[in-house]
N, C-alpha and C. Protein backbone atom coordinates (compact mmCIF):
# COMPACT_ATOMS: atom_id res chain seq x y z
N UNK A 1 181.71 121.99 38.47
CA UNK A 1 181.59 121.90 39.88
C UNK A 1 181.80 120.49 40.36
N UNK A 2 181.22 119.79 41.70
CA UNK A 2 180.69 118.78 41.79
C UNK A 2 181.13 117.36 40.88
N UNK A 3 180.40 117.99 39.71
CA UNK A 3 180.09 116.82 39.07
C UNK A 3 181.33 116.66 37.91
N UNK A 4 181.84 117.56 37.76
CA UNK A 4 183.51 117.39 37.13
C UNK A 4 184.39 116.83 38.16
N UNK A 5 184.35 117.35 39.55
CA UNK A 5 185.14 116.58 40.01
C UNK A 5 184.96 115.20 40.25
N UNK A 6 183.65 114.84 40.35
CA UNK A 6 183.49 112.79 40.91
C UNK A 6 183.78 112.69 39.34
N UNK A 7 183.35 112.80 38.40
CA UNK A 7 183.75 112.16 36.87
C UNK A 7 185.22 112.39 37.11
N UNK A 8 185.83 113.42 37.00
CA UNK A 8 187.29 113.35 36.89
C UNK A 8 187.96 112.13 38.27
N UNK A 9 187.27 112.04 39.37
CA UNK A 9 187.85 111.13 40.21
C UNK A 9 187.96 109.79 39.93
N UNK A 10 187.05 109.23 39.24
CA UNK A 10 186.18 107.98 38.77
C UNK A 10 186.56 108.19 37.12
N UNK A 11 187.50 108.74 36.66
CA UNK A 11 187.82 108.25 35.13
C UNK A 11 186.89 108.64 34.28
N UNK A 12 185.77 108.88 34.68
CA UNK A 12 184.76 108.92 33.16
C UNK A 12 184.25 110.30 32.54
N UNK A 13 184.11 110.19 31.88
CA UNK A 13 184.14 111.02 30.79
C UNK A 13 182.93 111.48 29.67
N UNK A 14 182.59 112.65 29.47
CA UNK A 14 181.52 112.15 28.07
C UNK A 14 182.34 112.70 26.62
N UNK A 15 183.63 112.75 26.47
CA UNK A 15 183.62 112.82 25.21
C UNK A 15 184.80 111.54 25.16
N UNK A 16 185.24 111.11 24.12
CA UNK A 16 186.04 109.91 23.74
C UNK A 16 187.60 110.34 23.68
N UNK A 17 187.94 110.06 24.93
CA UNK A 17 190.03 109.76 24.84
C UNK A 17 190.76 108.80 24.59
N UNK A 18 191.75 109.12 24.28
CA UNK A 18 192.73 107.40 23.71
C UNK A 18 192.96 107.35 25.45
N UNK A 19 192.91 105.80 25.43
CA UNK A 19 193.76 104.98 26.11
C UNK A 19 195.20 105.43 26.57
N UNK A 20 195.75 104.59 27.61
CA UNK A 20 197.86 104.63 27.16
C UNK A 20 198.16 104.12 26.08
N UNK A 21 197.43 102.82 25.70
CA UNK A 21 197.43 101.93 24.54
C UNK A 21 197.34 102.50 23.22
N UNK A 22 196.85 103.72 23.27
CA UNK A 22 196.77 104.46 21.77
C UNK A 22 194.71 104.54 21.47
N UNK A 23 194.49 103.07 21.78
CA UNK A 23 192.88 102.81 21.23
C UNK A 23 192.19 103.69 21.78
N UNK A 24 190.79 103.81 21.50
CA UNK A 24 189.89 104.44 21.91
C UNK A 24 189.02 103.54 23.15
N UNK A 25 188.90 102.19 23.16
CA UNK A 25 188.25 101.66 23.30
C UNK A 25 188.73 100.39 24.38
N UNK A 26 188.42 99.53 25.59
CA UNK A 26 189.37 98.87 25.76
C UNK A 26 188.95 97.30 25.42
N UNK A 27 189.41 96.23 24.85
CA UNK A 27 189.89 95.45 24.01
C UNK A 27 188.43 94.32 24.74
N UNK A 28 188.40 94.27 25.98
CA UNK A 28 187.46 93.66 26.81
C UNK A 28 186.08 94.24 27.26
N UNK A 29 186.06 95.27 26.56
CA UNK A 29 184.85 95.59 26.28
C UNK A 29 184.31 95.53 25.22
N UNK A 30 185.20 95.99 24.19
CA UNK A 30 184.56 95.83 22.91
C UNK A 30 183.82 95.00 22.59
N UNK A 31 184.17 93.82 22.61
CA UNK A 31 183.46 92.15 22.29
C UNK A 31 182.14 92.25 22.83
N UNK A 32 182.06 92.59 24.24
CA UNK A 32 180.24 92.48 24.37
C UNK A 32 180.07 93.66 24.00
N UNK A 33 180.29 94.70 23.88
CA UNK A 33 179.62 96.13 22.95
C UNK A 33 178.85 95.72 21.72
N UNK A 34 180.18 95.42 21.08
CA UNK A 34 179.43 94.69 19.53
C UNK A 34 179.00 93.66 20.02
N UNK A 35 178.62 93.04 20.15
CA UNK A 35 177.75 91.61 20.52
C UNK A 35 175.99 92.22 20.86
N UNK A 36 176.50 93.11 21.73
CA UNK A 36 174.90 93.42 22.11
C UNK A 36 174.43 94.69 20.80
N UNK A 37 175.51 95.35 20.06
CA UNK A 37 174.89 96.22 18.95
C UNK A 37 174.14 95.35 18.49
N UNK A 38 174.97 93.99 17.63
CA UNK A 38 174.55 92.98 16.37
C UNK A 38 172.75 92.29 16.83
N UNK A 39 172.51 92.31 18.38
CA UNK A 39 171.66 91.63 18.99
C UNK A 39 170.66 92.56 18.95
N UNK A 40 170.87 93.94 19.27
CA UNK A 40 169.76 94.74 18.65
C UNK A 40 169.69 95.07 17.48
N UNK A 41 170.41 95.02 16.77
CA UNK A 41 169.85 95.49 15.07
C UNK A 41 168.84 94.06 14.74
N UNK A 42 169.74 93.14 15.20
CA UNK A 42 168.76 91.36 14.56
C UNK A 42 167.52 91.85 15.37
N UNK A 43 167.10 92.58 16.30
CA UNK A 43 165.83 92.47 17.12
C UNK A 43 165.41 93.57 16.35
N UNK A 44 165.66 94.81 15.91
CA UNK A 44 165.19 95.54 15.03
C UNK A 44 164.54 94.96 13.86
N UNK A 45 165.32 94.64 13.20
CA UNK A 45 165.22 93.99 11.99
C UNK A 45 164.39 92.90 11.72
N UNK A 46 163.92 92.02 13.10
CA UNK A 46 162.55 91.37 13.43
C UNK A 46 161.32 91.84 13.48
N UNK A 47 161.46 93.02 14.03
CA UNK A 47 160.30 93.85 14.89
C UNK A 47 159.90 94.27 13.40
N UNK A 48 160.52 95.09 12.66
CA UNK A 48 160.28 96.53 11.95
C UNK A 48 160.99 95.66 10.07
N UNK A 49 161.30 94.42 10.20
CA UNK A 49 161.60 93.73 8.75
C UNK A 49 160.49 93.68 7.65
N UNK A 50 159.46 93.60 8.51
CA UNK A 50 158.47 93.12 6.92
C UNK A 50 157.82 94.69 6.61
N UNK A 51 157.74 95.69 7.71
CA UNK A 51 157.00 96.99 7.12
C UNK A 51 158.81 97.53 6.22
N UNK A 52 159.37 97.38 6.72
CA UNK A 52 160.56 97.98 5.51
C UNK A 52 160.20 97.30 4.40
N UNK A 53 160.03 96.08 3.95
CA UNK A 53 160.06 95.54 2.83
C UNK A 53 158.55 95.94 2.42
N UNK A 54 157.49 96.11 3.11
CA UNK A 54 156.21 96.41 2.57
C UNK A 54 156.82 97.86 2.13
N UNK A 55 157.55 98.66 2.25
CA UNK A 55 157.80 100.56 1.87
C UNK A 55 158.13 100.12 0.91
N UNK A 56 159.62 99.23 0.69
CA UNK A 56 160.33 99.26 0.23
C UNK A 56 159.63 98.34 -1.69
N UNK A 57 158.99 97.37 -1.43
CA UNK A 57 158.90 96.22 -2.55
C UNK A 57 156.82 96.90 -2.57
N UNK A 58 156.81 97.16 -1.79
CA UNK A 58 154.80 97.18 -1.79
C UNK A 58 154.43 98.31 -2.66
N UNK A 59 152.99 98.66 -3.23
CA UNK A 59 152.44 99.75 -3.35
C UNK A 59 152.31 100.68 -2.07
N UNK A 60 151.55 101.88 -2.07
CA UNK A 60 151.16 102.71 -1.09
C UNK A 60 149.85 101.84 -0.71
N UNK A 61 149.15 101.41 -1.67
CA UNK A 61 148.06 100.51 -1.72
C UNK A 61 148.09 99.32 -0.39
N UNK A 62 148.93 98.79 -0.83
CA UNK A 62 149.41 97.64 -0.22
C UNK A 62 149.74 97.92 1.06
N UNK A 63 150.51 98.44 1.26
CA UNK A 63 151.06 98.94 2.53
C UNK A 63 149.81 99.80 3.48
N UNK A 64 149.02 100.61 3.40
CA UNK A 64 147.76 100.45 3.77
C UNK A 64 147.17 99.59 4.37
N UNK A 65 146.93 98.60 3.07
CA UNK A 65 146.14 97.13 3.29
C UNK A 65 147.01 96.35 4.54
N UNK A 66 148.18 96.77 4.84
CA UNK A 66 148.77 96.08 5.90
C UNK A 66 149.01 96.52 7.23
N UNK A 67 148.56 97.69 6.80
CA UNK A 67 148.62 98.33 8.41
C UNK A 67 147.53 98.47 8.50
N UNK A 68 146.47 98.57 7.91
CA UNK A 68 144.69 98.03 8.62
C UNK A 68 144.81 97.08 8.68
N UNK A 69 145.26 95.63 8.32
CA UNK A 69 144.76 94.19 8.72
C UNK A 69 145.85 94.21 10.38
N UNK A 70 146.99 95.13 10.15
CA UNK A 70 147.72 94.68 11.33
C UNK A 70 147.63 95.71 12.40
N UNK A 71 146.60 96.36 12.15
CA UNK A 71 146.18 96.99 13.70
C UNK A 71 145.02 96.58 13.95
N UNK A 72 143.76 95.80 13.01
CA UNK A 72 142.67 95.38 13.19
C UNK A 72 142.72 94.04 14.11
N UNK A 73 143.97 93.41 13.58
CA UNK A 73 144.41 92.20 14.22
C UNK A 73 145.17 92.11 15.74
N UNK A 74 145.72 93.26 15.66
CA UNK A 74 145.89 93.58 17.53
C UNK A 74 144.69 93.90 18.28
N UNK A 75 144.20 94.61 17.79
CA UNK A 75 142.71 95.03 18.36
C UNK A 75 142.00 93.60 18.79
N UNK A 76 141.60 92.40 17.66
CA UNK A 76 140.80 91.60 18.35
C UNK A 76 141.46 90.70 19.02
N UNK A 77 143.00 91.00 18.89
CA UNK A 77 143.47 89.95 20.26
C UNK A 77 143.76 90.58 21.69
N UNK A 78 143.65 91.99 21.43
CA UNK A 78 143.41 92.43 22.46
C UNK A 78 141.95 92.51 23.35
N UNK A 79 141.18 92.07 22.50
CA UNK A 79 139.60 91.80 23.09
C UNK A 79 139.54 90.65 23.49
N UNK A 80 140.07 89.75 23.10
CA UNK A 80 139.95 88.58 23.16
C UNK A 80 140.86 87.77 24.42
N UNK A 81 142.21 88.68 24.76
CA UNK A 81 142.60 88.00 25.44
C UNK A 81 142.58 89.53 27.20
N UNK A 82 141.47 90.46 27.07
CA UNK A 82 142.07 91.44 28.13
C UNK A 82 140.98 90.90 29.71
N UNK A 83 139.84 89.97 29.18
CA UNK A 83 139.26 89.19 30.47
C UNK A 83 140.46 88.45 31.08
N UNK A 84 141.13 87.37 30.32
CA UNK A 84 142.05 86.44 30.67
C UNK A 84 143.41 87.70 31.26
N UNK A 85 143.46 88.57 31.07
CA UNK A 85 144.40 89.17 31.27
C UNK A 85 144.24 90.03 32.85
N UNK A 86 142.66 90.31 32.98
CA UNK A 86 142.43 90.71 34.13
C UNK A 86 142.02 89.74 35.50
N UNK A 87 141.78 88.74 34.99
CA UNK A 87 141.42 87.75 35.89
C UNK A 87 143.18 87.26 36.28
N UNK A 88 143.91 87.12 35.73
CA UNK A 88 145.56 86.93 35.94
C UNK A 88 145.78 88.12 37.12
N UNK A 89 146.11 89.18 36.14
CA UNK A 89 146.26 90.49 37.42
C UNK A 89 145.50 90.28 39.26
N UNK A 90 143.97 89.78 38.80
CA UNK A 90 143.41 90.06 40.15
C UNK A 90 143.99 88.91 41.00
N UNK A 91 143.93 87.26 40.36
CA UNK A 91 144.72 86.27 40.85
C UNK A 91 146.32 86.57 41.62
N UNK A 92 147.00 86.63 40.46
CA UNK A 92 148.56 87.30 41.18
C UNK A 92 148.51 88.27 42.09
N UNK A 93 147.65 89.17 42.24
CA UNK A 93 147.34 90.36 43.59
C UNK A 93 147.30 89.38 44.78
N UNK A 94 145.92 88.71 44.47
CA UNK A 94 145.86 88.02 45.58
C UNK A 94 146.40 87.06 46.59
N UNK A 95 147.50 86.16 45.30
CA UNK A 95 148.22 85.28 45.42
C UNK A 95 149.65 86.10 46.25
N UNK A 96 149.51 87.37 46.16
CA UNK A 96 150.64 88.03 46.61
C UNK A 96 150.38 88.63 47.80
N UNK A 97 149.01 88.90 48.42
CA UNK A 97 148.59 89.12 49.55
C UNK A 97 148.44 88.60 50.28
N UNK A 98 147.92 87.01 49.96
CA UNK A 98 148.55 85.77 50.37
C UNK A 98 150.27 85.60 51.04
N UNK A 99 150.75 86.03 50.16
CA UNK A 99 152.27 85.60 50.36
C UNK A 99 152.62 86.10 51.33
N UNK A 100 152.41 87.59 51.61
CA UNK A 100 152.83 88.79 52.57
C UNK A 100 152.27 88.89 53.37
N UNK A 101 150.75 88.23 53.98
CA UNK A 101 150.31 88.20 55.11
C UNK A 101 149.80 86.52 55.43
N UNK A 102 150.47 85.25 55.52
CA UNK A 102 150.05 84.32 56.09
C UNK A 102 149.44 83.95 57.16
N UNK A 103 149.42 84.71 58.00
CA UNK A 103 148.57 84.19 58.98
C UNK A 103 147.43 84.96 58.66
N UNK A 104 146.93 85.57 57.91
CA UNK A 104 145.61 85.66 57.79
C UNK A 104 144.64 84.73 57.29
């Protein structure tokens, strides 16, 4: 309906056609495509690097021992920092009610 025709008006597509060029792909896009893949796998691979290597090189033992020290350890920085975190919130509210009504 509808929605075949604005896609068909506007070029786009959801399955993959060649180009006139033959490619799939066009030449000025590619470069930041892959650029931003390589930028999330390196951010993957930050996030989620040391529990692969704890599966991968650790005991079951071990790996345990690391996901209790590393949820015990979010926990008390989350105690530790959720006063400082609410006193921020109520500040910036205010600081923003401030902003939007000055002559009060």
């Amino acid at each position: 309906g509808d929605f075949r025709r604005h896609g068909a008006a506007v070029g786009a597509s959801m399955w993959p056609r060649r180009l006139p060029n033959g490619d799939f792909s066009e030449t000025r896009t590619f470069g930041p495509a892959k650029e931003f893949w390589v930028q999330s796998f390196q951010k993957w691979v930050l996030e989620n690097g040391e529990k692969v290597v704890m599966v991968v090189l650790g005991t079951d033992e071990q790996a345990g021992e690391y996901a209790l020290v590393s949820n015990l350890g979010s926990i008390v920085a989350r105690l530790l920092f959720q006063p400082l975190e609410e006193m921020a919130l109520a500040t910036f509210g205010k600081l923003q009610a401030i902003a939007a009504d000055p002559l009060d």
